[in-house]
Protein backbone atom coordinates (compact mmCIF):
# COMPACT_ATOMS: atom_id res chain seq x y z
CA UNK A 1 -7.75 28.60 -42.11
CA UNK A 2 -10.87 29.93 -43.29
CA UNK A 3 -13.61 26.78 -44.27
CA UNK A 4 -16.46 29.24 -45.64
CA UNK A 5 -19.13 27.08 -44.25
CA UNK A 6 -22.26 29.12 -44.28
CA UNK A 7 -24.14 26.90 -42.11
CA UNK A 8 -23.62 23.93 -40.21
CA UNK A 9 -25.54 21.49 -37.41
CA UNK A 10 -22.99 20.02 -34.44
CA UNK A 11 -24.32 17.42 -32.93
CA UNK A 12 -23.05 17.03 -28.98
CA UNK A 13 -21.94 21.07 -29.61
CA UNK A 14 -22.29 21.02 -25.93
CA UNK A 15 -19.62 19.02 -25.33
CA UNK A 16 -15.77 18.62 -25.09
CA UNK A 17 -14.60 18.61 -28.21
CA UNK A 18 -17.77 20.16 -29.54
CA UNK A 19 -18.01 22.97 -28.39
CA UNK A 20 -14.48 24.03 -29.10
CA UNK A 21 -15.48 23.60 -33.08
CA UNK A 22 -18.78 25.82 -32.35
CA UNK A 23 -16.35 28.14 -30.95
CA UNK A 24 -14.33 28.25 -33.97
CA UNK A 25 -17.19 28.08 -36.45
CA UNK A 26 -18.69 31.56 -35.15
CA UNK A 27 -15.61 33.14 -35.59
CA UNK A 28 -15.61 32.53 -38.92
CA UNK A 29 -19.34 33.81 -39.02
CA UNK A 30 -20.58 30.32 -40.06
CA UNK A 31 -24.90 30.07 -38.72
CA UNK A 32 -24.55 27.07 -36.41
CA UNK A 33 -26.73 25.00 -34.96
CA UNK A 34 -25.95 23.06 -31.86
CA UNK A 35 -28.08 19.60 -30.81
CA UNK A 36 -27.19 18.22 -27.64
CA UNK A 37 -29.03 16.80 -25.24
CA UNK A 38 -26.86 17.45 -22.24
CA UNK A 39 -26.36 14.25 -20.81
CA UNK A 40 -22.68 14.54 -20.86
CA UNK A 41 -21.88 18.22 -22.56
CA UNK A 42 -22.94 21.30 -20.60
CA UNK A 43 -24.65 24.83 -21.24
CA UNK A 44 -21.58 26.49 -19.84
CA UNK A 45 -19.72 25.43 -22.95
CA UNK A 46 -21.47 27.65 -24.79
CA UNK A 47 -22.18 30.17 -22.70
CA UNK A 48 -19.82 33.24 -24.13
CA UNK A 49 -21.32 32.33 -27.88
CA UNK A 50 -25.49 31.39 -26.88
CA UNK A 51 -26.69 34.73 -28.67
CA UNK A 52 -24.53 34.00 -31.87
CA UNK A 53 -26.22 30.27 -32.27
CA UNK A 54 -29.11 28.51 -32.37
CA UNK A 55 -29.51 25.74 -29.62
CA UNK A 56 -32.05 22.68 -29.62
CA UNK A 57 -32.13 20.70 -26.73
CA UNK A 58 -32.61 17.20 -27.99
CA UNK A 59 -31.62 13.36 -28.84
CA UNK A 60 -30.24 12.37 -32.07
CA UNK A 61 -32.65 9.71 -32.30
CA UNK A 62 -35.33 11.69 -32.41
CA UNK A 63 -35.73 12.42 -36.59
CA UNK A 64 -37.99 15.36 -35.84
CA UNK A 65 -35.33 17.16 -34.69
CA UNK A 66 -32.90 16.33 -36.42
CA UNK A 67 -34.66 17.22 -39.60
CA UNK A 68 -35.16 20.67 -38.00
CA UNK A 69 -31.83 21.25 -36.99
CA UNK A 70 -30.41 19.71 -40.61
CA UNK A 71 -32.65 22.28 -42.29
CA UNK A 72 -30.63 24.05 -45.26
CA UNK A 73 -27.24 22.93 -43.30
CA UNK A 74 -24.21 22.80 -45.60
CA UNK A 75 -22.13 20.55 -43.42
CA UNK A 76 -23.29 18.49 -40.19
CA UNK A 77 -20.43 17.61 -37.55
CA UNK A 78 -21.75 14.19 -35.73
CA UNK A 79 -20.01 14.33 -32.14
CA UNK A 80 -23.14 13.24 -30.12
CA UNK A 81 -22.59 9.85 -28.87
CA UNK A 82 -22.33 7.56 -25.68
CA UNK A 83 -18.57 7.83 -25.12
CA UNK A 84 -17.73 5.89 -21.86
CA UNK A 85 -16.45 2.95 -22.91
CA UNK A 86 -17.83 1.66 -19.54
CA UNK A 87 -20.84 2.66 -20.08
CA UNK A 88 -21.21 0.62 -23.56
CA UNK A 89 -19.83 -2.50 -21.97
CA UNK A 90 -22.77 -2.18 -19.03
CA UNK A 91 -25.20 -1.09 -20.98
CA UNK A 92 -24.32 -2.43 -24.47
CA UNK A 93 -28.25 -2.14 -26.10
CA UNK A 94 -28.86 0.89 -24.58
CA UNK A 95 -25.93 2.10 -25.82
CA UNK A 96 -26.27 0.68 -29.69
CA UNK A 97 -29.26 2.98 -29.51
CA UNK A 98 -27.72 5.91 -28.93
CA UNK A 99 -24.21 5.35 -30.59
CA UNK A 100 -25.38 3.22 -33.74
CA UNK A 101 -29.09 3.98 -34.32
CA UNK A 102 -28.79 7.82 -33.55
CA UNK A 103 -25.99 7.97 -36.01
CA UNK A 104 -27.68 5.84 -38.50
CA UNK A 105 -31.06 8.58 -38.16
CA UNK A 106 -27.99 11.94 -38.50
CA UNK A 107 -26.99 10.05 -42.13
CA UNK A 108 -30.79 10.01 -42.85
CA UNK A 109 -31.42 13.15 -42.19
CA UNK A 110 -28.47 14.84 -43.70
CA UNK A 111 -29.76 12.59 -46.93
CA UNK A 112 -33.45 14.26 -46.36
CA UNK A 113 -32.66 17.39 -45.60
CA UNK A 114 -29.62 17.56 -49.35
CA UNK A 115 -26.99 18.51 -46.63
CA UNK A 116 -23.73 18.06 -48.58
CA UNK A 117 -21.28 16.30 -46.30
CA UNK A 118 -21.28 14.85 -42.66
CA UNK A 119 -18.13 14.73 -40.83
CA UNK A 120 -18.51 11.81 -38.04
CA UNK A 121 -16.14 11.13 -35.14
CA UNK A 122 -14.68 8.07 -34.37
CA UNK A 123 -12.22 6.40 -32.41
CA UNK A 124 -8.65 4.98 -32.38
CA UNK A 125 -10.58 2.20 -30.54
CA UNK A 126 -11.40 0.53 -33.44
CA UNK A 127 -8.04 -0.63 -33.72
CA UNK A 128 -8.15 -2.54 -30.28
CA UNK A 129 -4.91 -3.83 -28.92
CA UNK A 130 -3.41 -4.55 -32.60
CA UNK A 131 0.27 -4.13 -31.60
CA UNK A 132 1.44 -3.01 -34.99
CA UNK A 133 2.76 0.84 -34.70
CA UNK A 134 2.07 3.10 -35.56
CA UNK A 135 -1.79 2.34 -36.17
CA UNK A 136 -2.83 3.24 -39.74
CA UNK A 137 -6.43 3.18 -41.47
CA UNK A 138 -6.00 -0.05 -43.59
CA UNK A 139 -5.32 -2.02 -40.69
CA UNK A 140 -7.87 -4.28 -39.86
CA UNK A 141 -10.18 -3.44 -36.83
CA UNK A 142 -9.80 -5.69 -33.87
CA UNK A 143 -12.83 -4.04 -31.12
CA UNK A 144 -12.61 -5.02 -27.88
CA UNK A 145 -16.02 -3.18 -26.57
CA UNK A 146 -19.15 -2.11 -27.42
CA UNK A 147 -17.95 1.19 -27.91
CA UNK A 148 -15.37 0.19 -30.40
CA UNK A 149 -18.03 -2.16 -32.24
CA UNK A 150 -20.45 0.83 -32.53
CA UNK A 151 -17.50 3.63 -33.88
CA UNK A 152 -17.22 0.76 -36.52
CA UNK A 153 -20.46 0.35 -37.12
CA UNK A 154 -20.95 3.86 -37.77
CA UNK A 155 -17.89 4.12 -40.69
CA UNK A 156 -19.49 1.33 -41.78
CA UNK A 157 -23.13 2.82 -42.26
CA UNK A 158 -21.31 5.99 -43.73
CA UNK A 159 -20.02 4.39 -46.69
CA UNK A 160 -23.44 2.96 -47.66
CA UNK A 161 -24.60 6.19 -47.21
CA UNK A 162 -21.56 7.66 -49.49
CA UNK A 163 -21.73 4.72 -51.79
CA UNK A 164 -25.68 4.00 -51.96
CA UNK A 165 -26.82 7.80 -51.86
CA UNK A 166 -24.24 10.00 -52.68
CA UNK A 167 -23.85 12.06 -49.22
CA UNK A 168 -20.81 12.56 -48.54
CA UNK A 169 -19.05 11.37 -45.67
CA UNK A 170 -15.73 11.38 -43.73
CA UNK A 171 -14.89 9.68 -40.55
CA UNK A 172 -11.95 10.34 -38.35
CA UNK A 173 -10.38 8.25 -35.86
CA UNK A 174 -9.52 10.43 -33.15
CA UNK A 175 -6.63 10.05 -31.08
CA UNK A 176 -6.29 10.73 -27.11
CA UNK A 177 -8.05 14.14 -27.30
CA UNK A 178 -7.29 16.57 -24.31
CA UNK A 179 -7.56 20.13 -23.60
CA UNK A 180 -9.57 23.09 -21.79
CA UNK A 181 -13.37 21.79 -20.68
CA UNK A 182 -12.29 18.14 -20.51
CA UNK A 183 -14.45 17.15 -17.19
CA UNK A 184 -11.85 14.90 -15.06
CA UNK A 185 -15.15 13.29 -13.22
CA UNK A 186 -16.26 11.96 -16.76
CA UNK A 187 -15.65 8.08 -16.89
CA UNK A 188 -14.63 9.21 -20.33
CA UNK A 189 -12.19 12.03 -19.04
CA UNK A 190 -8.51 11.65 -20.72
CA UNK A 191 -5.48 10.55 -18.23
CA UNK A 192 -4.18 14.47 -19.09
CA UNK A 193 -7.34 15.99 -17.06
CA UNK A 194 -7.35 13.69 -14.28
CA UNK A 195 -2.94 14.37 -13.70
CA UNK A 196 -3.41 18.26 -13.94
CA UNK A 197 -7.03 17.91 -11.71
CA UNK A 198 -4.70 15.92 -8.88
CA UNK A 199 -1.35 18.59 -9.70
CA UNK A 200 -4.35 21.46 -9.03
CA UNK A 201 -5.13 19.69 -5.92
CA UNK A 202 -1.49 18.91 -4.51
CA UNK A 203 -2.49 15.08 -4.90
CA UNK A 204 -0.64 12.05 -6.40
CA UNK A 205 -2.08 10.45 -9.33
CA UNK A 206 -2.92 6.51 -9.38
CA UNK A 207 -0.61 5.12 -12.39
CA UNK A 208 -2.04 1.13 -13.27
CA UNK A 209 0.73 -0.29 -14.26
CA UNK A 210 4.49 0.57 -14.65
CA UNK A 211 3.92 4.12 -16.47
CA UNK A 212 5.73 3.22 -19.14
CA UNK A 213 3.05 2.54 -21.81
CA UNK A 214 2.66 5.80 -24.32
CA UNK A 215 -0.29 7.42 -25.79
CA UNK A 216 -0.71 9.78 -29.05
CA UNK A 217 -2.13 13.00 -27.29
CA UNK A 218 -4.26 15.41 -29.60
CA UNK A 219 -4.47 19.16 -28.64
CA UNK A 220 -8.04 19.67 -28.95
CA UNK A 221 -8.18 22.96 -31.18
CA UNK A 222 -6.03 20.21 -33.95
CA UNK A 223 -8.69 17.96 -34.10
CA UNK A 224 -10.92 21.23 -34.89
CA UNK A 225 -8.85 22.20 -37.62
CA UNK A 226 -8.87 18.64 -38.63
CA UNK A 227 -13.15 18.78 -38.80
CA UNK A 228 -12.94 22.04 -40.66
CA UNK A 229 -10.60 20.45 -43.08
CA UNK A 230 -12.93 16.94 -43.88
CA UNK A 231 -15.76 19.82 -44.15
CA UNK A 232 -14.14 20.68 -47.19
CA UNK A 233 -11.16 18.98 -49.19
CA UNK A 234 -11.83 17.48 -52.17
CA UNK A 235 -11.41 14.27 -52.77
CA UNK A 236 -12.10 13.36 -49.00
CA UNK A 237 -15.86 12.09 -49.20
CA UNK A 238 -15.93 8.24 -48.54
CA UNK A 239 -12.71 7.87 -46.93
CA UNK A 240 -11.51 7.46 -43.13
CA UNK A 241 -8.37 9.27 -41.35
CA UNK A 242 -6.34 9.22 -38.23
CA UNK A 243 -6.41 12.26 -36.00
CA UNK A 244 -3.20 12.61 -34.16
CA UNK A 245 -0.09 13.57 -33.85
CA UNK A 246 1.72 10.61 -35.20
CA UNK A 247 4.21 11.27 -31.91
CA UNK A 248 3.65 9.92 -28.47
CA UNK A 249 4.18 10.65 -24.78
CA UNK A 250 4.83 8.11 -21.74
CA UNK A 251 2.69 8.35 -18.94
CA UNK A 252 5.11 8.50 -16.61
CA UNK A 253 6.65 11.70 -18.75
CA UNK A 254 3.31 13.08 -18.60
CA UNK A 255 3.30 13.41 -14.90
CA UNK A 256 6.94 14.60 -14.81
CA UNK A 257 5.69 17.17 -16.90
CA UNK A 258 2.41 18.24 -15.00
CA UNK A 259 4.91 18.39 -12.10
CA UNK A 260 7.05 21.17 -13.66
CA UNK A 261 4.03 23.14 -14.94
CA UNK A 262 2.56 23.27 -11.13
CA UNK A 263 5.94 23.53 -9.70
CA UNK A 264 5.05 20.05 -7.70
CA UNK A 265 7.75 17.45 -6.85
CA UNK A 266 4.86 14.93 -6.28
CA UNK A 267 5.57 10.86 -6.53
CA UNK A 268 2.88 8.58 -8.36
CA UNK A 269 1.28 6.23 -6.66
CA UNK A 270 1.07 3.03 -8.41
CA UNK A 271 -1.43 0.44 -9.20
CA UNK A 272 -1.78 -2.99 -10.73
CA UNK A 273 -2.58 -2.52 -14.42
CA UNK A 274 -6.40 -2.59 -15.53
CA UNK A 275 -7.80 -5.41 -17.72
CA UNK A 276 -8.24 -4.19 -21.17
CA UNK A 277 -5.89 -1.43 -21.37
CA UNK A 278 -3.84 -0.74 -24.13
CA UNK A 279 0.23 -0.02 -23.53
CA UNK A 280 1.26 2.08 -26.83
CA UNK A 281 -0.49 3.58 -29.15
CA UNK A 282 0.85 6.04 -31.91
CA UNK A 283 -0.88 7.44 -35.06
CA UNK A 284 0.02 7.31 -38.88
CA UNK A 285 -1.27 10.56 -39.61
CA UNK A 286 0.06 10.47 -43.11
CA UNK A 287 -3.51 9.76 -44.93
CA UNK A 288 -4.74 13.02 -43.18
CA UNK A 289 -1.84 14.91 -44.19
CA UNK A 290 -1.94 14.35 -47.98
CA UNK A 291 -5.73 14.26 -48.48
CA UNK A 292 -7.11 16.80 -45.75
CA UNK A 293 -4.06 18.87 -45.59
CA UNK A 294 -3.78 18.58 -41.33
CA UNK A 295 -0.63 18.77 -39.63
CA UNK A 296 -1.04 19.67 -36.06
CA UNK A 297 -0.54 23.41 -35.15
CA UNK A 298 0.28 22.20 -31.59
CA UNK A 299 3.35 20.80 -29.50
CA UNK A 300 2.39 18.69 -26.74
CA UNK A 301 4.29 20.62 -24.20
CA UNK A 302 2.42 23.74 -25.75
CA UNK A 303 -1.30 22.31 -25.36
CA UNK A 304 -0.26 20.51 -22.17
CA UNK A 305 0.60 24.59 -20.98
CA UNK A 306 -2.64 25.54 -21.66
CA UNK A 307 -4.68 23.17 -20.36
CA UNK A 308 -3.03 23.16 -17.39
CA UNK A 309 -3.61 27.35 -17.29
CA UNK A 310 -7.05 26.28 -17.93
CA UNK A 311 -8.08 23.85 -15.09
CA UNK A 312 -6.04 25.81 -12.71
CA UNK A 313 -7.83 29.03 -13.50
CA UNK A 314 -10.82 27.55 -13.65
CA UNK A 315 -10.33 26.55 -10.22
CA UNK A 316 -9.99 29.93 -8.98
């Protein structure tokens, strides 16, 4: 798909999932501007596209440069935040600063600087440990950590935005994202990193728990298309959407399956389960589908072959 974006600002560009959409956005000739302040993405990212963009090194609390990097932006793609849960539940003011006032001061300057439409990520976390499957957008939020509270907070502040100023805005719940540049030493870093980092190494996972709960895993170049898409479709300004793959995938499969790609025949090693964590968790995808247009381009076993390609060669 083609968005024909002329210009847009990612915030955390640097990052994970970030940088993959910078990636895509150059190829499609789109001027983008990348803000990060490189607590938790990395130059590296962006190192095969740095002459094609143009980079600030900064915090998206300061408005200064925000205002700069908004300047004459049709779109702005708000992935900057504090995303260890852990961190948020340590730290939770320190956090609300970044996560809640830094989005709050992207909306403003988006509505300064006449930028169309912001695209914000959130988080399945919102949902908490709701056991009603699969999770779907008019569900009432149940957070269970700072984190969660301040991915609410910022759908919340997006609406007054949309409904008090006119900007438009779309917010999407992502899913278990994984994929090439996911750092396993993050306290962030997806279960999918971590399995192929220990397959890599010849070393058994831990599994907390029994294995058997289930996750929705998200190729990252899907939730890509699914930015590019909420850059664009009509009728998508004010509204929220699950990013997924409305399927999921055991944890216990997931190993089996790192196994076969590494050609391991490896046993877990298991663990009492951890306080807090969720066992199953599936996406309705089917708001995305009819108003953004996303289906994902991706079988797991597909993306799961890649990224494991990826960390292993990256290895090397």
């Amino acid at each position: 798909m083609k968005s024909g974006l002329s210009k847009a600002l990612v915030t955390g560009g640097a990052g994970f999932i970030g940088s993959h959409l910078v990636d895509t956005l150059v190829k499609e000739g789109c001027d983008v501007v990348v803000l990060d302040d490189l607590s938790a993405g990395s130059l590296s990212n962006l190192d095969h596209v740095k002459d094609k963009i143009t980079f600030y090194k900064g915090d998206i609390q300061d408005q200064n440069i925000l205002m700069k990097a908004s300047e004459n932006c049709d779109v702005i793609f708000h992935m900057a935040a504090l995303v260890s849960v852990t961190k948020t539940v340590d730290n939770p003011v320190d956090s609300a600063f970044i996560n809640d006032i830094g989005t709050l001061q992207v909306l403003e300057s988006a509505r300064q600087s006449k930028v169309k439409r912001v695209v914000l990520s959130s988080s399945s976390a919102v949902y908490g440990d709701d056991p009603f499957l699969p999770k779907h957008e008019n569900m009432p939020p149940k957070p269970m950590s700072p984190y969660a509270v301040q991915k609410l907070t910022g759908e919340l502040y997006a609406r007054i935005y949309y409904d008090l100023y006119g900007l438009e805005t779309v917010c999407l719940r992502y899913f278990n994202v994984y994929g090439p540049r996911q750092d396993p030493s993050s306290p962030y870093s997806g279960v999918i990193s971590i399995f192929i980092t220990r397959a890599v190494s010849k070393k058994p996972p831990v599994i907390y728990g029994d294995g058997k709960q289930y996750r929705d895993f998200v190729f990252v170049k899907d939730v890509v298309k699914a930015n590019l898409l909420a850059a664009i479709a009509d009728g998508a300004a004010g509204q929220i959407f699950n990013i997924g793959t409305g399927k999921n995938v055991s944890i216990n499969s997931l190993w089996d399956m790192t196994c076969l790609l590494s050609g391991l025949n490896i046993k877990p090693e298991y663990a009492p389960p951890r306080s807090g964590d969720i066992l199953e968790s599936v996406a309705s995808i089917e708001q995305a589908k009819s108003a953004l247009g996303f289906e994902p381009d991706y079988l797991f076993e597909k993306g799961l072959e890649i990224t494991f390609k990826w960390y292993k060669d990256s290895r090397k």
